[in-house]
C-alpha atoms as a PDB file:
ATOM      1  CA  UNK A   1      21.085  28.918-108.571  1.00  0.00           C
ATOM      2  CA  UNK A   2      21.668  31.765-106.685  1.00  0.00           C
ATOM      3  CA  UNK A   3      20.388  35.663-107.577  1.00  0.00           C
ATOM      4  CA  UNK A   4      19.923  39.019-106.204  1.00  0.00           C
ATOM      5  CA  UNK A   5      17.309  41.334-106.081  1.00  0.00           C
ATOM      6  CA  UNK A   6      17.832  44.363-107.756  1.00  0.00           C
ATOM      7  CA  UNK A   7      14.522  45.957-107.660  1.00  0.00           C
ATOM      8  CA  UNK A   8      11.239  45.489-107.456  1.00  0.00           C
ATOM      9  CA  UNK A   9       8.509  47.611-108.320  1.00  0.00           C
ATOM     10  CA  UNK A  10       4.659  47.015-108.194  1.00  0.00           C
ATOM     11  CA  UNK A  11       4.173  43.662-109.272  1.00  0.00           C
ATOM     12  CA  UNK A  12       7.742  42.882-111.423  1.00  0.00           C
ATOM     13  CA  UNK A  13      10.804  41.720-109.967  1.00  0.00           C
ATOM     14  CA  UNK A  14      14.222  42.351-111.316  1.00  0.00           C
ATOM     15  CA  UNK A  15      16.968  40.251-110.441  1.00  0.00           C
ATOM     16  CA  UNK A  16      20.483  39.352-111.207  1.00  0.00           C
ATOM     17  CA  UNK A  17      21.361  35.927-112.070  1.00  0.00           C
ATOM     18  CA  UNK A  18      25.126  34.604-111.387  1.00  0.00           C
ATOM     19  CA  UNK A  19      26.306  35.229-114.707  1.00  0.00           C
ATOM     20  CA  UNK A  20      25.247  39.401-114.461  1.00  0.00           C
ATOM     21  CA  UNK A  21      22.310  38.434-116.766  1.00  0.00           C
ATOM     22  CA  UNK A  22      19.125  40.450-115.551  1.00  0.00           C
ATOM     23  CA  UNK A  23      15.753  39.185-115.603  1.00  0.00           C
ATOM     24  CA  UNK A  24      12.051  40.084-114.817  1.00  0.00           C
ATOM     25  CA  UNK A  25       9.672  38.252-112.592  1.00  0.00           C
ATOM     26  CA  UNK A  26       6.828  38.413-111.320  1.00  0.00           C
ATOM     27  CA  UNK A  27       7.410  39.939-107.285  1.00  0.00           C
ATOM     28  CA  UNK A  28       4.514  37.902-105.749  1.00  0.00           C
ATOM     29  CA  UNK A  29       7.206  35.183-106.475  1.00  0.00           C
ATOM     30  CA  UNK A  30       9.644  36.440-103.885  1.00  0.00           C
ATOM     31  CA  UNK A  31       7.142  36.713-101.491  1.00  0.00           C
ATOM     32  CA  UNK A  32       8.771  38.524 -98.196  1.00  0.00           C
ATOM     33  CA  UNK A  33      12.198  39.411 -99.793  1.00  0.00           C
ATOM     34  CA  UNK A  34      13.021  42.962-100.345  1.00  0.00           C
ATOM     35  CA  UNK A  35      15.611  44.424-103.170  1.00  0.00           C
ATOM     36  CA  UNK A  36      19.170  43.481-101.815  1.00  0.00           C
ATOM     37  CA  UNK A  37      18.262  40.175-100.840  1.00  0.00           C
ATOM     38  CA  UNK A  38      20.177  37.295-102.599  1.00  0.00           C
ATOM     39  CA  UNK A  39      18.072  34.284-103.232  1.00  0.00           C
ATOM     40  CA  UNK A  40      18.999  30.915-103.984  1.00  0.00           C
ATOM     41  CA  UNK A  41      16.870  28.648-105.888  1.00  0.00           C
ATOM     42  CA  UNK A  42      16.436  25.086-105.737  1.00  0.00           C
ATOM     43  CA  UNK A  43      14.761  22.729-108.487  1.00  0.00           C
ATOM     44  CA  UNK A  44      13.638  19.759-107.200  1.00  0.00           C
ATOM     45  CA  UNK A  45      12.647  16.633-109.815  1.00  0.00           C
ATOM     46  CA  UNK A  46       9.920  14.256-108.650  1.00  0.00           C
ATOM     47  CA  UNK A  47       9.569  11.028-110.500  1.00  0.00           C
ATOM     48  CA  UNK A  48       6.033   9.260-111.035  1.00  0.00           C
ATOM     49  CA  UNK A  49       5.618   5.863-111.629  1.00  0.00           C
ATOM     50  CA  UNK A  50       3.399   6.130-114.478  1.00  0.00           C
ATOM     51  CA  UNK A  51       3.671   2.304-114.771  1.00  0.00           C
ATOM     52  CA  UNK A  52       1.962   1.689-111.575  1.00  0.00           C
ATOM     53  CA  UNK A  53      -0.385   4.690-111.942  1.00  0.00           C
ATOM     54  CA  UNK A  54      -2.113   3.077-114.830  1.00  0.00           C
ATOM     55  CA  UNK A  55      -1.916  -0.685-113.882  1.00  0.00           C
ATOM     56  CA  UNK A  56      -4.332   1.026-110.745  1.00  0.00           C
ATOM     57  CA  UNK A  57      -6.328   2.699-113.351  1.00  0.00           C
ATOM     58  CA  UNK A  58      -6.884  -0.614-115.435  1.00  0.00           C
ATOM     59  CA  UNK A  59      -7.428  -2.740-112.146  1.00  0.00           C
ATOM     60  CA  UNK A  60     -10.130  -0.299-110.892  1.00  0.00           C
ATOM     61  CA  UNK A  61     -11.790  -0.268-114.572  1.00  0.00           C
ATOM     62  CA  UNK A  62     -11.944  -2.903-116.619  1.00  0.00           C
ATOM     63  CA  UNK A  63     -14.014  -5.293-113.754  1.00  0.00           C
ATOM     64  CA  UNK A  64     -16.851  -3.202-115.064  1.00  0.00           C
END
């Protein structure tokens, strides 16, 4: 997703999405970008393997 900054002022953010919608943020999350800038944002998913996670947890525990 891409956006530009529109303005920022003390600790809020305003930017632009794509679509024209506008939207507050808070600024400390464009940390180093200044109104003008256009931002793109990327989403990453990490998976756990919750499976694995807890056969650990039952290994380590239930010898006690």
């Amino acid at each position: 997703m891409r956006f530009t900054i529109d303005r920022i002022e003390k600790d809020k953010a305003t930017i632009e999405l794509e679509n024209g919608e506008m939207l507050t943020i808070p600024a400390v999350l464009l940390e180093g970008a200044k109104e003008g800038d256009a931002v793109t944002l990327t989403v990453e998913e990490k998976r756990i393997d919750t499976h694995s996670i807890f056969e650990q947890l039952r290994n380590k525990y239930s010898h006690n």
